[in-house]
PDB file of N, CA and C in Angstrom:
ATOM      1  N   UNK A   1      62.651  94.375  88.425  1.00  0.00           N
ATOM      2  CA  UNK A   1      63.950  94.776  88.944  1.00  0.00           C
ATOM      3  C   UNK A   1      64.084  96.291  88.789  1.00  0.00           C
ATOM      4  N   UNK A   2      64.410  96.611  89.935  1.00  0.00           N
ATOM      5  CA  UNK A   2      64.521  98.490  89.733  1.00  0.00           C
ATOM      6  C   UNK A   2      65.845  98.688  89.805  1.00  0.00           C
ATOM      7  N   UNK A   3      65.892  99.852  88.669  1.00  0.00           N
ATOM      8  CA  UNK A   3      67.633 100.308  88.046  1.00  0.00           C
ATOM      9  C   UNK A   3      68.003 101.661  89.627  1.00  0.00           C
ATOM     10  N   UNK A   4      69.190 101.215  89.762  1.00  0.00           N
ATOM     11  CA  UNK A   4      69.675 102.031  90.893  1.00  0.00           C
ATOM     12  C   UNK A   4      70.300 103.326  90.107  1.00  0.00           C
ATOM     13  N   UNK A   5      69.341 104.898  90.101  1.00  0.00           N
ATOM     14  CA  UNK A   5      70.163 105.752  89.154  1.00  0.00           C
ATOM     15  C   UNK A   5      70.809 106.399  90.327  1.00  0.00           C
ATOM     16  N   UNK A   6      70.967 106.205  91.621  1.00  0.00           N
ATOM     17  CA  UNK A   6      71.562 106.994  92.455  1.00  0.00           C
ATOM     18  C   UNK A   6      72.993 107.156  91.793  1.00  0.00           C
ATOM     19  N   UNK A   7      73.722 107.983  91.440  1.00  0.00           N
ATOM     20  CA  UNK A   7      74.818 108.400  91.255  1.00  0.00           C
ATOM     21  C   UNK A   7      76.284 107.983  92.249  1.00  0.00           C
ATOM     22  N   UNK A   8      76.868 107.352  91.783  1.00  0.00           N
ATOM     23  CA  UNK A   8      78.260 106.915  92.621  1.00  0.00           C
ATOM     24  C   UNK A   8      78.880 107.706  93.074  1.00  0.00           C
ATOM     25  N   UNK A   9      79.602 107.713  93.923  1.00  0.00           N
ATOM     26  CA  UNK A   9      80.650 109.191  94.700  1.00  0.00           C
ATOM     27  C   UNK A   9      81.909 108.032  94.211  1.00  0.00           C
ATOM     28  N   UNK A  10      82.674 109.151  93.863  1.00  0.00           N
ATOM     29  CA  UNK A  10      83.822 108.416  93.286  1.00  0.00           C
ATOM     30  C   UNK A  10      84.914 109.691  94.294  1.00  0.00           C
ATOM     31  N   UNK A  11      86.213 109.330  94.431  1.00  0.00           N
ATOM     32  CA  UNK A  11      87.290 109.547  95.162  1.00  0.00           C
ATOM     33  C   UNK A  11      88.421 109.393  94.165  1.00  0.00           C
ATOM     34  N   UNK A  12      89.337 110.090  93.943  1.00  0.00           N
ATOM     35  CA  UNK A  12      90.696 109.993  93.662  1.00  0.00           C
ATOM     36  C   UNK A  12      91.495 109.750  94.636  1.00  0.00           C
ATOM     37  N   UNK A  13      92.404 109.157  94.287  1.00  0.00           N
ATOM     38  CA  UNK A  13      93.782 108.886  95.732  1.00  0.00           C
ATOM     39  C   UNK A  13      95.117 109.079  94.466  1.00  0.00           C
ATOM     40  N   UNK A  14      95.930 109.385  95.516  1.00  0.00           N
ATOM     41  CA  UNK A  14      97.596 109.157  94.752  1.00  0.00           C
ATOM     42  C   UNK A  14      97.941 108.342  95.856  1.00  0.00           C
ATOM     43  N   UNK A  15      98.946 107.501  94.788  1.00  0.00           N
ATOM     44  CA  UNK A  15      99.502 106.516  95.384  1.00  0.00           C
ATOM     45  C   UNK A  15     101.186 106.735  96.094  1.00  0.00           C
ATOM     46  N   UNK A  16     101.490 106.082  96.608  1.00  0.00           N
ATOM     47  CA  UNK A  16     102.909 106.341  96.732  1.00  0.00           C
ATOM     48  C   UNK A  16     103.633 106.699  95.731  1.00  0.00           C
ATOM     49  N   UNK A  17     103.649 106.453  94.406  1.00  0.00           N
ATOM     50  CA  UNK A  17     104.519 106.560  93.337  1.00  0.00           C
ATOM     51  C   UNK A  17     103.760 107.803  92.604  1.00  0.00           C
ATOM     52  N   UNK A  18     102.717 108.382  93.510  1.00  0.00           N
ATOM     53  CA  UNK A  18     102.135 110.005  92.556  1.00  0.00           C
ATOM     54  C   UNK A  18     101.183 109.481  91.376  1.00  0.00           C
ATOM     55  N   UNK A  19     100.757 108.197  91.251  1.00  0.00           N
ATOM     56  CA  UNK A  19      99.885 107.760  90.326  1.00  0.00           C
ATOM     57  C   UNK A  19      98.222 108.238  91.013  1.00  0.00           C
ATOM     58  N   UNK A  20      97.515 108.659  90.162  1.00  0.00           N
ATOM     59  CA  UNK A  20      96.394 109.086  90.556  1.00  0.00           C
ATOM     60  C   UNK A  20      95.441 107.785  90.354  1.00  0.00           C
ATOM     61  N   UNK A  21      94.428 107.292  90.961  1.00  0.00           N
ATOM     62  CA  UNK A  21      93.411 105.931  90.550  1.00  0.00           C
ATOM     63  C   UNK A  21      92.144 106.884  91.257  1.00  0.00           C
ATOM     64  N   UNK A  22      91.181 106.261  90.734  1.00  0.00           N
ATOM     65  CA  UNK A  22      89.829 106.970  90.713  1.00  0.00           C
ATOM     66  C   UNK A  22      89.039 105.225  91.844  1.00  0.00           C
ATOM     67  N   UNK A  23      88.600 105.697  92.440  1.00  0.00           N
ATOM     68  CA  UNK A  23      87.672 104.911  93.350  1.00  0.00           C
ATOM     69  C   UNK A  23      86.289 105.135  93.204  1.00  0.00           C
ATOM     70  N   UNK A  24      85.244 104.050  93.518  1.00  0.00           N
ATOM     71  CA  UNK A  24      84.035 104.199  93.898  1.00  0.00           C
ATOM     72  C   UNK A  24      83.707 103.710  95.740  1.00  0.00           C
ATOM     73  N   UNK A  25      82.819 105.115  95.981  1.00  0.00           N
ATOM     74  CA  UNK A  25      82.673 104.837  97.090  1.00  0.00           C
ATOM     75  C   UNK A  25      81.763 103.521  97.271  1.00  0.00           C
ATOM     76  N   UNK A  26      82.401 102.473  98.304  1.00  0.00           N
ATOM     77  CA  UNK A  26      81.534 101.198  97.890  1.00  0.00           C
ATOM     78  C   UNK A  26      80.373 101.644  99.236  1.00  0.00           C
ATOM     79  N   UNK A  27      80.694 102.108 100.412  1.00  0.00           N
ATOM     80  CA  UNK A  27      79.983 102.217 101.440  1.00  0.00           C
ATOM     81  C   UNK A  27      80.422 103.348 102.814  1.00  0.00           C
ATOM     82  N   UNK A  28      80.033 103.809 103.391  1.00  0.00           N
ATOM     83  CA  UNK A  28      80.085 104.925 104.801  1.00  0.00           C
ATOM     84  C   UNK A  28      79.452 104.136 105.703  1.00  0.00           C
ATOM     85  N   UNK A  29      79.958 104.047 107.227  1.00  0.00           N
ATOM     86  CA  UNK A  29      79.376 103.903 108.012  1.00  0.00           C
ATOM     87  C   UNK A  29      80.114 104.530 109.122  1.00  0.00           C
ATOM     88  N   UNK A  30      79.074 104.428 110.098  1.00  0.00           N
ATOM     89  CA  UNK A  30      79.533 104.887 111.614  1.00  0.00           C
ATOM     90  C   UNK A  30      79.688 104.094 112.777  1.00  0.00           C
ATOM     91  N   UNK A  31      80.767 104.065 113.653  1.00  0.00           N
ATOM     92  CA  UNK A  31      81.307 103.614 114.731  1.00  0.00           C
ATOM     93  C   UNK A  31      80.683 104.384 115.986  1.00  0.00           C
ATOM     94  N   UNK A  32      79.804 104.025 116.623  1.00  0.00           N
ATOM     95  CA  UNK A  32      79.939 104.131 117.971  1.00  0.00           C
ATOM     96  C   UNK A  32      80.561 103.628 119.440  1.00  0.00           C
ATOM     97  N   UNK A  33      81.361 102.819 118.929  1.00  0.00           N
ATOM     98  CA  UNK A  33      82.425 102.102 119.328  1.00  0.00           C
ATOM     99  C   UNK A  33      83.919 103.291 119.258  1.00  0.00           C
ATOM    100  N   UNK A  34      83.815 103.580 117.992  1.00  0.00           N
ATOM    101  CA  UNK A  34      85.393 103.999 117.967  1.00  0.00           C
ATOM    102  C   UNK A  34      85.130 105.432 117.991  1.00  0.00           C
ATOM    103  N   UNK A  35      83.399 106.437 117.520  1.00  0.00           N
ATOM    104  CA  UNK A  35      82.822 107.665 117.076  1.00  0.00           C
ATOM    105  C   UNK A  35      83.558 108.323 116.074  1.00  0.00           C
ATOM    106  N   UNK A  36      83.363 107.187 115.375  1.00  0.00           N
ATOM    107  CA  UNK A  36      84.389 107.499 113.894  1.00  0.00           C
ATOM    108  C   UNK A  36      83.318 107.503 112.861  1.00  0.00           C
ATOM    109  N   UNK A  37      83.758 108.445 111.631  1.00  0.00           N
ATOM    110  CA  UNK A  37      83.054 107.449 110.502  1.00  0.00           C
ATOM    111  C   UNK A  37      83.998 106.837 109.361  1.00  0.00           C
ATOM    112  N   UNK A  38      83.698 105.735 108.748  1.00  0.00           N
ATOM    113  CA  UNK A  38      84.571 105.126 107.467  1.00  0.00           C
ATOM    114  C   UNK A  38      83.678 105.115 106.417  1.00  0.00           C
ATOM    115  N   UNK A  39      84.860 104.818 105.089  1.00  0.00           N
ATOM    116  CA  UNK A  39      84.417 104.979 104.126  1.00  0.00           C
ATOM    117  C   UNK A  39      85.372 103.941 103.649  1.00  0.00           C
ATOM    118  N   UNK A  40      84.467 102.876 102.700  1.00  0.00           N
ATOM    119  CA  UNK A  40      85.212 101.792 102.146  1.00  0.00           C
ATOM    120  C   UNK A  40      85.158 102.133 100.487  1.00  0.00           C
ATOM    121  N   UNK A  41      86.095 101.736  99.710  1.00  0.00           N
ATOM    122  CA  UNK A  41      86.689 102.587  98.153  1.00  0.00           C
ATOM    123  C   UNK A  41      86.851 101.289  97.708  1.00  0.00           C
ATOM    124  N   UNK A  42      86.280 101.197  96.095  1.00  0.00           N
ATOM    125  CA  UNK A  42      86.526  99.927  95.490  1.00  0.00           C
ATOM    126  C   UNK A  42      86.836 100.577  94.149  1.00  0.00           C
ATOM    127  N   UNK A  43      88.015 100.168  93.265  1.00  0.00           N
ATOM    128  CA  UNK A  43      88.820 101.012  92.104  1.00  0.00           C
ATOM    129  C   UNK A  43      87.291 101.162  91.263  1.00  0.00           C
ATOM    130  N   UNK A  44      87.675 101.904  90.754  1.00  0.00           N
ATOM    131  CA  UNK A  44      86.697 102.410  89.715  1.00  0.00           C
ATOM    132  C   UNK A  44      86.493 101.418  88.732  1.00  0.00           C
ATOM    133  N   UNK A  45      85.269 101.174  88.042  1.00  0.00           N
ATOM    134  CA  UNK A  45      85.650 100.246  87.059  1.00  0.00           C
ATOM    135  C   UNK A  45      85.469  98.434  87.188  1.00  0.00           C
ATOM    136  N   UNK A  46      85.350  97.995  87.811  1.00  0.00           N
ATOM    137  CA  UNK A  46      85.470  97.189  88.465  1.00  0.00           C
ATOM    138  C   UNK A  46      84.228  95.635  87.895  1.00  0.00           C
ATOM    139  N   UNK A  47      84.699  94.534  87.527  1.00  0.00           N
ATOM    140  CA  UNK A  47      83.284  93.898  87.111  1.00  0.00           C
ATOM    141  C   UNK A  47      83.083  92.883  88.565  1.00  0.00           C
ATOM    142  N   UNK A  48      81.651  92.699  88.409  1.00  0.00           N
ATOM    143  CA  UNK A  48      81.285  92.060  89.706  1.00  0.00           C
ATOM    144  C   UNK A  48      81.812  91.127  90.291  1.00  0.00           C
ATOM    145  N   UNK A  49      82.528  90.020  89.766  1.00  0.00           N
ATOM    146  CA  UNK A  49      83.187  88.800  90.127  1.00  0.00           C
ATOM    147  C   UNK A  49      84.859  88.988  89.975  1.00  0.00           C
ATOM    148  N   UNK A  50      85.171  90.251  90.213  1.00  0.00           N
ATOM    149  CA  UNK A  50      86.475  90.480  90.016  1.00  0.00           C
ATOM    150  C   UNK A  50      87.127  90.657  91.640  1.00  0.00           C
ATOM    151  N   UNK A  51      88.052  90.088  91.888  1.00  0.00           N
ATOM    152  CA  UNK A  51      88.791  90.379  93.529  1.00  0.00           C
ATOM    153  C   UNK A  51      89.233  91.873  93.318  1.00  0.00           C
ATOM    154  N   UNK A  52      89.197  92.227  94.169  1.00  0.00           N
ATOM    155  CA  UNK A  52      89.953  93.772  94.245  1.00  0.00           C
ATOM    156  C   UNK A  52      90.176  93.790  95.715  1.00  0.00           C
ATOM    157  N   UNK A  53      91.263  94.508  96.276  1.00  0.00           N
ATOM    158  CA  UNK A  53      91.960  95.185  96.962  1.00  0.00           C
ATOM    159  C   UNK A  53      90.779  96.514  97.465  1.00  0.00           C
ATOM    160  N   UNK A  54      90.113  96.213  98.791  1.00  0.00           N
ATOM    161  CA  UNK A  54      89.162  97.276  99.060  1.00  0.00           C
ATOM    162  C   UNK A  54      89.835  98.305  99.909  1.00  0.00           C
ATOM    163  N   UNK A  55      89.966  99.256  99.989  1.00  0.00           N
ATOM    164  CA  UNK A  55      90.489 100.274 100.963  1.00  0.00           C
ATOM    165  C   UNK A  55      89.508 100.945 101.802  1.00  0.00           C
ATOM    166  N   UNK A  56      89.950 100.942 103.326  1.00  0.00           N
ATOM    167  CA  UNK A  56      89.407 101.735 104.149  1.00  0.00           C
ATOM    168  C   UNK A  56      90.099 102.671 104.931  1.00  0.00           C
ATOM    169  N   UNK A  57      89.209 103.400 105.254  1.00  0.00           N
ATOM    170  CA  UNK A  57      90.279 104.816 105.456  1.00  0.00           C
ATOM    171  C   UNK A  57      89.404 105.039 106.966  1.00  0.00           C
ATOM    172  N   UNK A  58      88.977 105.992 107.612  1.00  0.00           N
ATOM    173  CA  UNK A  58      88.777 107.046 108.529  1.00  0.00           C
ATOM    174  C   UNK A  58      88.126 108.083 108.036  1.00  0.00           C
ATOM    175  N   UNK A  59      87.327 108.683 108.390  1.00  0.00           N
ATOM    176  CA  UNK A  59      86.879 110.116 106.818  1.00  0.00           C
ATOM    177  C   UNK A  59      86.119 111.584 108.233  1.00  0.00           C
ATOM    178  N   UNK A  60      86.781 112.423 107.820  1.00  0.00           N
ATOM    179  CA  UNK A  60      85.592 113.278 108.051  1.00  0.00           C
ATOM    180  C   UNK A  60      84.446 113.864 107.346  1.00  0.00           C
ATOM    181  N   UNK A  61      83.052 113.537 106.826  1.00  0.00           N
ATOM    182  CA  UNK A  61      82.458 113.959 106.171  1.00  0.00           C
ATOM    183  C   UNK A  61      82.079 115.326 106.596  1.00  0.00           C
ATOM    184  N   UNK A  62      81.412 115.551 104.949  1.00  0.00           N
ATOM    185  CA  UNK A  62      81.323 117.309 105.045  1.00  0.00           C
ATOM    186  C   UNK A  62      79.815 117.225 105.436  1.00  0.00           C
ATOM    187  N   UNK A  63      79.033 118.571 105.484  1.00  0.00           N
ATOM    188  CA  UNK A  63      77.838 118.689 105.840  1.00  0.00           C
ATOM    189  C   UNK A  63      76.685 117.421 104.691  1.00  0.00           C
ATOM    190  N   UNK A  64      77.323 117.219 103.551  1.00  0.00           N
ATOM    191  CA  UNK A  64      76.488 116.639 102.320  1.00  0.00           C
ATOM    192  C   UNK A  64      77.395 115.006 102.887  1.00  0.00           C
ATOM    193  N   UNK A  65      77.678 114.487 103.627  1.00  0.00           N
ATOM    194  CA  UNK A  65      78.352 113.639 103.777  1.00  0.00           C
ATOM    195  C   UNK A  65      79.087 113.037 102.533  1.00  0.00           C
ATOM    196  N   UNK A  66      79.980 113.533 102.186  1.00  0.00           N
ATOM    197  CA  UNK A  66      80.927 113.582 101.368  1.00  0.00           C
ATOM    198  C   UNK A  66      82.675 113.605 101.766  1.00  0.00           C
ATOM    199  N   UNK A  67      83.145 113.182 101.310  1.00  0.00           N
ATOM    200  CA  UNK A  67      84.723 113.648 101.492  1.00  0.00           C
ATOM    201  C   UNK A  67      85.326 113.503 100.251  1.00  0.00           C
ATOM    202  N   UNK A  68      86.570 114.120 100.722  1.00  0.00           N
ATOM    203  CA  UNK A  68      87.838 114.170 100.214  1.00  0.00           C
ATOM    204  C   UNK A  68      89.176 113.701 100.125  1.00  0.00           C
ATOM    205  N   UNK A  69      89.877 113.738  99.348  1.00  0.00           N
ATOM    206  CA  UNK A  69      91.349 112.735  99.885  1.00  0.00           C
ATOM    207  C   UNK A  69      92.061 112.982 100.891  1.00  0.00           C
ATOM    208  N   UNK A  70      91.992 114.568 100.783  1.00  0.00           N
ATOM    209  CA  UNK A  70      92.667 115.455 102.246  1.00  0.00           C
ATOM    210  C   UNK A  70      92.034 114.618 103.717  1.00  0.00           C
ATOM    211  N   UNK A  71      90.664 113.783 103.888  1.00  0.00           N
ATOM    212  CA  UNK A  71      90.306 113.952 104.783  1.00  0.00           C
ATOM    213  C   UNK A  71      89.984 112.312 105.014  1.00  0.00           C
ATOM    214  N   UNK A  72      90.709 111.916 104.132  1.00  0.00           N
ATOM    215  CA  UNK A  72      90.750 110.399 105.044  1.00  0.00           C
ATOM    216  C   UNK A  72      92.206 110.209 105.978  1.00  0.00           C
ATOM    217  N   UNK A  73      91.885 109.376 106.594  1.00  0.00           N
ATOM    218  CA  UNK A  73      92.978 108.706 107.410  1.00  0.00           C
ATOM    219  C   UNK A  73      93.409 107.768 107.699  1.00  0.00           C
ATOM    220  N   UNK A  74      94.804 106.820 107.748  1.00  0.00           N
ATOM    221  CA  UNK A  74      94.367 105.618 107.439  1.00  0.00           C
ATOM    222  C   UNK A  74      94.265 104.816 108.872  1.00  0.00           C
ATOM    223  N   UNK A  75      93.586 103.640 108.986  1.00  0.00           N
ATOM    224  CA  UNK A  75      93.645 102.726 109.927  1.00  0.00           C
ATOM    225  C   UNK A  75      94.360 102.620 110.668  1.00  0.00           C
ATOM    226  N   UNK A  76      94.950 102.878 112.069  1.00  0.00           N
ATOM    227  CA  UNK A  76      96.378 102.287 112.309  1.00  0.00           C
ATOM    228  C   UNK A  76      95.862 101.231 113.343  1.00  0.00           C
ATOM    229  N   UNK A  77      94.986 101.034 113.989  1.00  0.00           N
ATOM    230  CA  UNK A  77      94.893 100.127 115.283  1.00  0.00           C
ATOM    231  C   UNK A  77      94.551  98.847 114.924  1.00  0.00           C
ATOM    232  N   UNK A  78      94.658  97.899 115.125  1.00  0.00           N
ATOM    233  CA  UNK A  78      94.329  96.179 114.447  1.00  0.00           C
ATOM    234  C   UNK A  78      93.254  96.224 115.478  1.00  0.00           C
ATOM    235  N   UNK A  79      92.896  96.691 116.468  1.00  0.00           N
ATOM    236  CA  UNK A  79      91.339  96.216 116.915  1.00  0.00           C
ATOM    237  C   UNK A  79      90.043  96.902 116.018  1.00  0.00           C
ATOM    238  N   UNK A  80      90.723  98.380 115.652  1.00  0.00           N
ATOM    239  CA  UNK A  80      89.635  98.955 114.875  1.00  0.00           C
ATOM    240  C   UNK A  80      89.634  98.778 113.592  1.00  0.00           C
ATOM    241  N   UNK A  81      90.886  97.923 112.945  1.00  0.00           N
ATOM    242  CA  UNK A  81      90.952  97.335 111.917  1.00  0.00           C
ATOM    243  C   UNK A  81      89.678  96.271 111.487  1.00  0.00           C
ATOM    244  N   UNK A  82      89.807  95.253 112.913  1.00  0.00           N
ATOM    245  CA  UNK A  82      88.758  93.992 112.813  1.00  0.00           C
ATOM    246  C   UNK A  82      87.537  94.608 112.632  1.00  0.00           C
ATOM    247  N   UNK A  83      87.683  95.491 113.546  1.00  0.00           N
ATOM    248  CA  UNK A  83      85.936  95.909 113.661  1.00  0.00           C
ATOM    249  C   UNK A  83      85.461  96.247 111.990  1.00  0.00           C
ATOM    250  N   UNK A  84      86.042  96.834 111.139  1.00  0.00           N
ATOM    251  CA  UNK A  84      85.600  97.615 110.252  1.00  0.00           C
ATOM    252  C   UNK A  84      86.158  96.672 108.971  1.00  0.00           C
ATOM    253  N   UNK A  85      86.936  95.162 109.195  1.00  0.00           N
ATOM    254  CA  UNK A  85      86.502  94.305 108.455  1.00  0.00           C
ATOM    255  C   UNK A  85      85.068  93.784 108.768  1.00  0.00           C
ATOM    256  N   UNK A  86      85.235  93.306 109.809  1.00  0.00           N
ATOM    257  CA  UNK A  86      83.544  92.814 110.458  1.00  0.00           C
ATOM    258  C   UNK A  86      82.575  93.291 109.840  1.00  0.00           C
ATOM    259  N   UNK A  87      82.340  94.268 109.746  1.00  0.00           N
ATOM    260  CA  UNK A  87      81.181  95.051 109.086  1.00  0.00           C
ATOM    261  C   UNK A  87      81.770  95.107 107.637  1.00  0.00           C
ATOM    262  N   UNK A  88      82.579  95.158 106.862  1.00  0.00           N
ATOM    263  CA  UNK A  88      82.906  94.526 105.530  1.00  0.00           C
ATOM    264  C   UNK A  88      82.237  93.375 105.238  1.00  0.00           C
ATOM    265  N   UNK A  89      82.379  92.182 105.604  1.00  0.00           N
ATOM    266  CA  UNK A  89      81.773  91.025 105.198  1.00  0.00           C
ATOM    267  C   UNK A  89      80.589  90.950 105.295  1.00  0.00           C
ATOM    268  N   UNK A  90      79.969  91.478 106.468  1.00  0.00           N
ATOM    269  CA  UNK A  90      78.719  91.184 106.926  1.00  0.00           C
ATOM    270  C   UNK A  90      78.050  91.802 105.634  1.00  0.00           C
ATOM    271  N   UNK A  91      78.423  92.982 104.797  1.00  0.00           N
ATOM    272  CA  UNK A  91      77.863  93.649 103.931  1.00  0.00           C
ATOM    273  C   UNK A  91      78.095  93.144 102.650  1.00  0.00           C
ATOM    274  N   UNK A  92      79.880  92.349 102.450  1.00  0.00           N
ATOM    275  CA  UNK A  92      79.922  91.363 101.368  1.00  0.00           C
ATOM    276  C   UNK A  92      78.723  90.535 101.340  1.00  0.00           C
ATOM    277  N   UNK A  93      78.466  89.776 102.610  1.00  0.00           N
ATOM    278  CA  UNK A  93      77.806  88.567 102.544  1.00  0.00           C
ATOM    279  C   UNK A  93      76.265  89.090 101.921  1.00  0.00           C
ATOM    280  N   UNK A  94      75.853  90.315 102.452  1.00  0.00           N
ATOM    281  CA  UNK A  94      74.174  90.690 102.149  1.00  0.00           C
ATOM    282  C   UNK A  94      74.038  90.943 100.670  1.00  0.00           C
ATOM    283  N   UNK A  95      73.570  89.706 100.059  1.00  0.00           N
ATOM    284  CA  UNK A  95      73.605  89.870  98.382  1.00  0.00           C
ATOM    285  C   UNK A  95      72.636  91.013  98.110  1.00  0.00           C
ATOM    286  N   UNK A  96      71.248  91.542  98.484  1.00  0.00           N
ATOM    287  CA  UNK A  96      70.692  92.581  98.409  1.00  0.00           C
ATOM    288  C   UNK A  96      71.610  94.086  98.231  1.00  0.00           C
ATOM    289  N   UNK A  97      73.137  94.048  98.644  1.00  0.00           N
ATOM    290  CA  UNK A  97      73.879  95.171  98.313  1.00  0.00           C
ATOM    291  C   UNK A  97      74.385  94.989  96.713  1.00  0.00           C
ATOM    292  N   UNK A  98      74.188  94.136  96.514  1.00  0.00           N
ATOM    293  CA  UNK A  98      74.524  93.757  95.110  1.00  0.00           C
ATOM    294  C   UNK A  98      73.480  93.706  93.875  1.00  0.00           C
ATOM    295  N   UNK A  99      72.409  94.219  94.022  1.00  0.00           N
ATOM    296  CA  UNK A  99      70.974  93.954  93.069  1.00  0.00           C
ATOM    297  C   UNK A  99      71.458  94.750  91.751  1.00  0.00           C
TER     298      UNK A  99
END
């Protein structure tokens, strides 16, 4: 079994109430459908069999494909909503993201 030392990108957000929570980036991908890219955030901390509340945003990445809080955006369309659950599960379901 090989140890994954790739380093996590973690994200801060404030919440409506000005509370700060620390995220791990769970995944990035790209839309050629919508020529977007997303970024899905799972709270920091987190043990494997625990439900959590995943957030997806909109992102512009920087040249290091990276972002910032300034530079997400959130979802507003329910078709591009589905789409970018769709590709959520499909990636829940691939236990290999989980080794």
């Amino acid at each position: 079994m090989s140890e994954n030392n790739a380093e996590t990108q973690k994200i801060t957000l404030i919440d409506e109430s000005g509370d700060e929570a620390l995220y791990e980036v769970l995944f990035t991908f790209h839309s050629d459908e919508y020529n977007k890219d997303y970024i899905l955030l799972v709270p920091e901390g987190i043990e494997d069999d625990e439900e959590v509340d995943i957030q997806a945003y909109i992102f512009n990445p920087d040249e290091n494909g990276d972002a910032t809080e300034e530079e997400l955006v959130q979802i507003e369309d329910d078709k591009e909503w589905d789409m970018v659950e769709e590709v959520l599960n499909t990636f829940l379901e691939d236990d290999s993201n989980f080794s």
